[in-house]
Protein backbone atom coordinates (compact mmCIF):
# COMPACT_ATOMS: atom_id res chain seq x y z
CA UNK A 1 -23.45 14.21 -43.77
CA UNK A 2 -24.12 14.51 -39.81
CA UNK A 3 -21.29 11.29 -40.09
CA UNK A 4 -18.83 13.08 -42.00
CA UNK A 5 -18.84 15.77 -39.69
CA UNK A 6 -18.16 14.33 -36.93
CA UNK A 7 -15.76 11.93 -38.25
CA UNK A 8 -13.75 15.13 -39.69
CA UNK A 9 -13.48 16.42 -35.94
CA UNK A 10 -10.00 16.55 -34.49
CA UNK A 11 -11.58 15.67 -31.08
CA UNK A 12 -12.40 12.58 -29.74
CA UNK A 13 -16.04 12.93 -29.77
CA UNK A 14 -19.06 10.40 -29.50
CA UNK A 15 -22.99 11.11 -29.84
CA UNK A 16 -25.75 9.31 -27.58
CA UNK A 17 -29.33 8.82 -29.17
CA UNK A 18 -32.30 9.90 -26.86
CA UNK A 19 -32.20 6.24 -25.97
CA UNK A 20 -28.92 6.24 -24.59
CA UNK A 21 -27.29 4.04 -27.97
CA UNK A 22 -24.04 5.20 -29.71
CA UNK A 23 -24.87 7.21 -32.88
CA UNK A 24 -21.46 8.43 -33.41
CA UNK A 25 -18.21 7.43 -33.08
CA UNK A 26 -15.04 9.36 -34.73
CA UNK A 27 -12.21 8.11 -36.18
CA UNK A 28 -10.01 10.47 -33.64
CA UNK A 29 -11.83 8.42 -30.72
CA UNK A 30 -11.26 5.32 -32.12
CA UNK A 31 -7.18 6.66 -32.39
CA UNK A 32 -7.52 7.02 -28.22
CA UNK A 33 -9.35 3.91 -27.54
CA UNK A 34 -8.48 1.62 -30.02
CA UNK A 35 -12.42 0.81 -30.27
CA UNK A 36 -13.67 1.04 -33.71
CA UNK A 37 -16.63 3.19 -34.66
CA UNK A 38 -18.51 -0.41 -36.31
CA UNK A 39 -17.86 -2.34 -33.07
CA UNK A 40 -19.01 0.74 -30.68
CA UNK A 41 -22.29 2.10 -32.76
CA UNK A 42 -25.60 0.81 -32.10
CA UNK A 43 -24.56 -0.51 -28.67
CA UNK A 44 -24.30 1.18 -25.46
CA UNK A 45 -20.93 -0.01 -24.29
CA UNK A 46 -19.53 4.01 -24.02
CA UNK A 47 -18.44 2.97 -20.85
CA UNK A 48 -16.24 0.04 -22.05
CA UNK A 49 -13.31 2.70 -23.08
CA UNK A 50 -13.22 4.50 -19.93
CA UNK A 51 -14.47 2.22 -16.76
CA UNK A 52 -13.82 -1.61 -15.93
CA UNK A 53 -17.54 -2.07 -15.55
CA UNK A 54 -20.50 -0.15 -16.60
CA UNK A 55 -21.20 3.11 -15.40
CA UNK A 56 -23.16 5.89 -17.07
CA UNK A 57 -21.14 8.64 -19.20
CA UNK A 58 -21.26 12.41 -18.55
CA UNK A 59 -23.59 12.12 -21.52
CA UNK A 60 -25.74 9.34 -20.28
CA UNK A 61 -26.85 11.27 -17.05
CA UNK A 62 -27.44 14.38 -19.74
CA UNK A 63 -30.00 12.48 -21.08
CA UNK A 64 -31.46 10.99 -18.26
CA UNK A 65 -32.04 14.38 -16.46
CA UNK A 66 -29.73 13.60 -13.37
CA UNK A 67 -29.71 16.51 -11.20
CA UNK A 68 -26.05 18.15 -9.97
CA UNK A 69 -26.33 15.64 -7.18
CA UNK A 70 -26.30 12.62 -9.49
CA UNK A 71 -23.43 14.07 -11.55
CA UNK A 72 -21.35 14.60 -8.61
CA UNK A 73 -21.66 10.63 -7.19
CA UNK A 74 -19.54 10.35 -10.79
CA UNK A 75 -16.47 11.89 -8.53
CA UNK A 76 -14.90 13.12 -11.18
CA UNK A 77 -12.11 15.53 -11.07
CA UNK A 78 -12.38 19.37 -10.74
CA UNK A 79 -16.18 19.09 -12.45
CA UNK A 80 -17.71 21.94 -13.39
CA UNK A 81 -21.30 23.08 -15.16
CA UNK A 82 -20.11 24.24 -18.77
CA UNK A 83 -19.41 27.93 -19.76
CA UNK A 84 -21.42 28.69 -22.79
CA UNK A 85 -24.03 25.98 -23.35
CA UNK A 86 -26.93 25.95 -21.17
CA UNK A 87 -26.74 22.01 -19.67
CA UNK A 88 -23.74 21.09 -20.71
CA UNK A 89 -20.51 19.79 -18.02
CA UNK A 90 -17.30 19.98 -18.19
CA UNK A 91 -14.25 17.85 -16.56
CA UNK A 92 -11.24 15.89 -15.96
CA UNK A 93 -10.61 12.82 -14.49
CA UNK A 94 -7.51 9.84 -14.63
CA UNK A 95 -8.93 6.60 -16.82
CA UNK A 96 -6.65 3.53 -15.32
CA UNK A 97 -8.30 1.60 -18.51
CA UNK A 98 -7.21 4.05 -21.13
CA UNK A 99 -3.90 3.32 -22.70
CA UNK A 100 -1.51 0.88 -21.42
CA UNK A 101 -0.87 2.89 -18.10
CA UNK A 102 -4.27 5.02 -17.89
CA UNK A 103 -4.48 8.53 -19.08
CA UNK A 104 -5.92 11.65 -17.86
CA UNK A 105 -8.74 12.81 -19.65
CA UNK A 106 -10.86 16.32 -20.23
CA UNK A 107 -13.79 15.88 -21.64
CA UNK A 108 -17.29 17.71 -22.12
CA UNK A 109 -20.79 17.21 -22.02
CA UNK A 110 -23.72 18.75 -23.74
CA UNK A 111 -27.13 18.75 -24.65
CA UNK A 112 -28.36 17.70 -28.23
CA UNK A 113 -31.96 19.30 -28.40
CA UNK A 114 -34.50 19.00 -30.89
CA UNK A 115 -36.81 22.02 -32.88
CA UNK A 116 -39.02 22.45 -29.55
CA UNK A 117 -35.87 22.22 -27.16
CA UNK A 118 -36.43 18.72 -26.06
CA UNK A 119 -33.26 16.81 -25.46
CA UNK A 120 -32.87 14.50 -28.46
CA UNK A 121 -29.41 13.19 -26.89
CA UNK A 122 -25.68 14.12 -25.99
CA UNK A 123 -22.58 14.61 -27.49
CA UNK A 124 -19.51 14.06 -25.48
CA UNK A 125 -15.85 15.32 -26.77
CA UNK A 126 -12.45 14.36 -24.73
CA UNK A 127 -8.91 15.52 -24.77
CA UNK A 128 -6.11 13.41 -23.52
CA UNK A 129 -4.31 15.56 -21.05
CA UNK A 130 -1.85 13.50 -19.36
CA UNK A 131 1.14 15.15 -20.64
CA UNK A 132 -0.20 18.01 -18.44
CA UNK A 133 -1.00 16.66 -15.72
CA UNK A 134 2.74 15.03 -15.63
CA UNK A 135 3.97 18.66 -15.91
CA UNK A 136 1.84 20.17 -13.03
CA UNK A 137 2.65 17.01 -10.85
CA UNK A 138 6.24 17.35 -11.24
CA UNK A 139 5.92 20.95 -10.87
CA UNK A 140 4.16 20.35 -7.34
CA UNK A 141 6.90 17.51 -6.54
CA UNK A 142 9.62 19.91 -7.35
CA UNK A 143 8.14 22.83 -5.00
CA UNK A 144 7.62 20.26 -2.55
CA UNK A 145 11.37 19.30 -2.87
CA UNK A 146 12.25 23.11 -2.49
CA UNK A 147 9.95 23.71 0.18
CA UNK A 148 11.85 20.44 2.28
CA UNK A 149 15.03 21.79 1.45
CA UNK A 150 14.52 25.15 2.36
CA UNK A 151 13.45 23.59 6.21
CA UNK A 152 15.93 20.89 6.31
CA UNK A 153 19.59 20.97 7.64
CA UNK A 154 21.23 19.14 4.55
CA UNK A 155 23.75 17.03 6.79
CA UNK A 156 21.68 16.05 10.00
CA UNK A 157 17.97 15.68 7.89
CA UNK A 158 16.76 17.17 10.63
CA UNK A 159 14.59 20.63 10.56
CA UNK A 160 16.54 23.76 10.39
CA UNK A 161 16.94 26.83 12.61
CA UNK A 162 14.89 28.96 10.66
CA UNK A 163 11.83 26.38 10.92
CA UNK A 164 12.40 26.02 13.99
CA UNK A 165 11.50 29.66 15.17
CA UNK A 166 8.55 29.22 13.49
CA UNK A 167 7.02 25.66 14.65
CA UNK A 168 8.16 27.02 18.27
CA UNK A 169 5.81 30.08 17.28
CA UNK A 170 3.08 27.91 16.07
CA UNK A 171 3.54 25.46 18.88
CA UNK A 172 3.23 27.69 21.76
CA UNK A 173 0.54 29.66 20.30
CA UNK A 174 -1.80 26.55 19.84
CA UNK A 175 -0.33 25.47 23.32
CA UNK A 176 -1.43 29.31 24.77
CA UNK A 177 -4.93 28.61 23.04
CA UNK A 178 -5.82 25.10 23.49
CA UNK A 179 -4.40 24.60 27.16
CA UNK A 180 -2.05 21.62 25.95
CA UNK A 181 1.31 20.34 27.29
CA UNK A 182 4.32 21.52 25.18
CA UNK A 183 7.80 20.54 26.27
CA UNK A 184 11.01 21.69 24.96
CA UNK A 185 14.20 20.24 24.86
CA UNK A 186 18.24 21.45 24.17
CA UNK A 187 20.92 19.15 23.45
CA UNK A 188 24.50 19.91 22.90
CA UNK A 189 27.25 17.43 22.18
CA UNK A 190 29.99 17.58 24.69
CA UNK A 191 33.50 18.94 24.24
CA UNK A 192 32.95 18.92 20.38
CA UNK A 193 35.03 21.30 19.72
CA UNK A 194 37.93 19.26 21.05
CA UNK A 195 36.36 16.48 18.30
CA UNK A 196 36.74 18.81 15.37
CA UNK A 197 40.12 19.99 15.98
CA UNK A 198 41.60 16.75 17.00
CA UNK A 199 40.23 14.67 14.20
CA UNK A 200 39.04 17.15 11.62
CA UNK A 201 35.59 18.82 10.21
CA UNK A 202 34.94 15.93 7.96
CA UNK A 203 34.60 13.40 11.25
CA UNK A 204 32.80 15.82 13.34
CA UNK A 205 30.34 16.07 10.38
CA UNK A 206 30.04 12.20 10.99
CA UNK A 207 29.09 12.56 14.01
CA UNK A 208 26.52 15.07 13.44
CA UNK A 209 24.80 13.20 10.88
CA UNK A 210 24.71 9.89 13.02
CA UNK A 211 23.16 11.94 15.77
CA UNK A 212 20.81 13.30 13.51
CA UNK A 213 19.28 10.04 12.55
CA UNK A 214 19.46 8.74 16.02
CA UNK A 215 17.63 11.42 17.08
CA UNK A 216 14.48 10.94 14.50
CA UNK A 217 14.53 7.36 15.60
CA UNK A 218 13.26 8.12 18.81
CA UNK A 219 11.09 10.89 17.82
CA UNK A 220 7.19 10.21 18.30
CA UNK A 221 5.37 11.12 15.31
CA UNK A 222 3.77 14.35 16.97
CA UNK A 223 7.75 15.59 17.67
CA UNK A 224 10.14 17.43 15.62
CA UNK A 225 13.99 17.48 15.82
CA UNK A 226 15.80 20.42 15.01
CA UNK A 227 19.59 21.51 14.26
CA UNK A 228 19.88 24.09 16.10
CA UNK A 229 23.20 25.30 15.32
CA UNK A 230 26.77 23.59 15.22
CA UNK A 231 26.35 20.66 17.50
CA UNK A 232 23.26 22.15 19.49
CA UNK A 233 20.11 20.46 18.50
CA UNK A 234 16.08 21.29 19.81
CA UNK A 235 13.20 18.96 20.07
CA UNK A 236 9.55 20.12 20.15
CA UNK A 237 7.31 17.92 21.64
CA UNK A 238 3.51 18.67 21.66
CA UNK A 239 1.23 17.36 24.17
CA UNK A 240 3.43 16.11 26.99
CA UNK A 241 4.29 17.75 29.75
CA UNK A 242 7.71 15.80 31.23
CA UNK A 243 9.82 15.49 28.06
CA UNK A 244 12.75 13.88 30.86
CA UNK A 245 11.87 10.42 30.17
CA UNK A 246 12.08 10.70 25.98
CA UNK A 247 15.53 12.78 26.00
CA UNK A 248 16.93 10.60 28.17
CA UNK A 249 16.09 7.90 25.94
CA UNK A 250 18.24 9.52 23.34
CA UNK A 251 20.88 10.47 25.79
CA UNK A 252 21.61 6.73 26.61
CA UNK A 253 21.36 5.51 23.30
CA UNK A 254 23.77 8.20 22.00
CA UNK A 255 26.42 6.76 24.89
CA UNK A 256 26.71 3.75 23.58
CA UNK A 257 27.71 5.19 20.18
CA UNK A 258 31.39 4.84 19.05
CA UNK A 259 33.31 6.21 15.82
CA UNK A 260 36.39 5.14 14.42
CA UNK A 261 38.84 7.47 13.12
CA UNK A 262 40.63 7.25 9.85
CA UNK A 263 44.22 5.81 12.23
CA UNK A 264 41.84 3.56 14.39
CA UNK A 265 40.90 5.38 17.59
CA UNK A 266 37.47 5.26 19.02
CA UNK A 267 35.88 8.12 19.75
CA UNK A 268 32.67 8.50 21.88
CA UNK A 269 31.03 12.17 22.47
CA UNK A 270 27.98 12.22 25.16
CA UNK A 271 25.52 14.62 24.94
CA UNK A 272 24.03 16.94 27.67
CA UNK A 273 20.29 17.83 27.73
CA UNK A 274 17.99 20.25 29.20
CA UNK A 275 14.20 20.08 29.64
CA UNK A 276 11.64 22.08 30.26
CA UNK A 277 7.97 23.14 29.70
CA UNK A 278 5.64 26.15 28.13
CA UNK A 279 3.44 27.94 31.08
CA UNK A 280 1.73 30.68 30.84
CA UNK A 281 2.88 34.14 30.16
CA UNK A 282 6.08 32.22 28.06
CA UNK A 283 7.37 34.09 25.40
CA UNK A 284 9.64 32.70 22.74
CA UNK A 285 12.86 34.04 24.76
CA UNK A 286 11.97 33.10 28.47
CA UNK A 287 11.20 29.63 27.00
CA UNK A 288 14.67 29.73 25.13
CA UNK A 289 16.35 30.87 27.93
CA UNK A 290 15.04 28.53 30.83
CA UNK A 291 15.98 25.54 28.30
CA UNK A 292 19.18 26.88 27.61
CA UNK A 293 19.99 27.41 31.22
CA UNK A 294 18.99 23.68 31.77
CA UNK A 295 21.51 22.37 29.49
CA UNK A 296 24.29 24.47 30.64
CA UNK A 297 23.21 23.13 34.12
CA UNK A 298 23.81 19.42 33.09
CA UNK A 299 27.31 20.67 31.44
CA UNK A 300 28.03 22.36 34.93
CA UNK A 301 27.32 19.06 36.63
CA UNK A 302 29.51 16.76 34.86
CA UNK A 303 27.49 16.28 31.38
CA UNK A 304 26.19 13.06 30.23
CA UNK A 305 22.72 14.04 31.63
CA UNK A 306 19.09 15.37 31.67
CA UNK A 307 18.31 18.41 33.71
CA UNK A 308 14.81 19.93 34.29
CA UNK A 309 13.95 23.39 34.49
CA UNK A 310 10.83 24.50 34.92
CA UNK A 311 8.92 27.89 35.05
């Protein structure tokens, strides 16, 4: 009767004896594993479904009496001690040997006790929830996707304005607390304007975008670029105090970059830079400001060049 019962359950389910064999093995388990209820009774392969090797079931370590601490060396996914039954776990984990590409898995734990309450074994249901946990994955990938657009200038790929405000605000407050370097630098392309109205939006756009990649090629990993607007573009750059060296790297790598218009000219557009550095008492305008007034400095000089500021 106890057989018909269980094999009548919707749920993949199987039952461990007080000696750790298979008692029970339903038809709907046998549907997920493809592991027939003759083959799997009587032995204790409940493992063979779920792991490459042996390793005990949620079940198994019922019946042994494995403390929390045992349980949790199983490093299963968002585990948790059940809600109604007294003894009984519940969890979810991926199984790379379910299925032909693995499946994800809930499944729970509990108790089987005898007249006097002494554990007499452990039966152990499971739910295949991979079609969930392909939703909330591409849920996450999608508001990751939003979250990078929303920070990203579409045609450079560099960070935004907007993001920028804020990683200045994070930046100089961790620079403030910590007592670490932070140098800033402003770059504007020269006479761009001239570019745009002599060749058009689409070629300036070019441009942009080419300057936009060169400059995340020379970014450390610790740096960020930004667009700051138009053809005016910021780089944050943690820990260092002399940013000169770095943005002049990009300013001589930028020189020797030439486009071709749509009737054969070449065009080449330098770019002028300004440096400087946080110190102490900075606010988010005098920082802006002294920058700012660095790069117009290397315009007033003749462009093409780095110029320092400092505080």
């Amino acid at each position: 009767m106890t057989n018909q019962l269980i094999d009548n359950i919707a749920i993949p389910t199987f039952v461990l004896n007080q000696q750790g064999v298979i008692s029970h093995w339903n038809q709907a388990l046998t549907q997920l594993t493809g592991l027939t209820g003759e083959s799997m009774v009587g032995t204790q392969d409940q493992w063979r479904p779920f792991y490459g090797h042996s390793k005990p079931t949620m079940a198994d370590l019922i019946i042994q009496g494995s403390d929390q601490e045992s349980i949790d060396t199983l490093n299963y996914d968002n585990y948790r001690s059940g809600d109604i039954l007294a003894g009984a776990y519940a969890a979810e984990d991926f199984f790379p040997e379910v299925g032909d590409d693995g499946e994800w898995l809930s499944f729970t734990a509990s108790p089987i006790h005898d007249d006097q309450g002494t554990v007499v074994g452990a039966i152990e249901t499971l739910v295949n929830i991979s079609d969930r946990k392909k939703a909330e994955l591409e849920l996450i990938q999608r508001e990751q996707l939003y979250r990078e657009l929303s920070i990203t200038d579409e045609l450079t790929q560099l960070y935004n304005r907007r993001f920028f405000f804020q990683e200045l605000s994070r930046e100089m407050a961790s620079s403030k607390r910590y007592h670490q370097p932070l140098s800033l630098c402003m770059l504007d392309l020269d006479h761009f304007k001239i570019v745009n109205d002599n060749h058009g939006h689409l070629f300036g756009d070019r441009i942009l975008a080419e300057f936009g990649k060169l400059m995340k090629q020379y970014l450390r990993t610790t740096d960020s670029g930004f667009r700051y607007g138009g053809e005016e573009f910021t780089i944050l750059m943690p820990s260092i105090d002399d940013a000169t060296i770095p943005a002049d790297r990009i300013r001589q790598a930028w020189q020797q970059q030439t486009f071709t218009t749509d009737s054969g000219e070449e065009v080449a557009v330098s770019v002028s830079v300004g440096v400087t550095a946080y110190v102490s008492g900075d606010d988010e305008t005098s920082l802006l400001n002294r920058v700012d007034q660095a790069m117009y400095r290397s315009k007033q000089m003749g462009r093409n060049r780095v110029t320092v500021v400092t505080g």
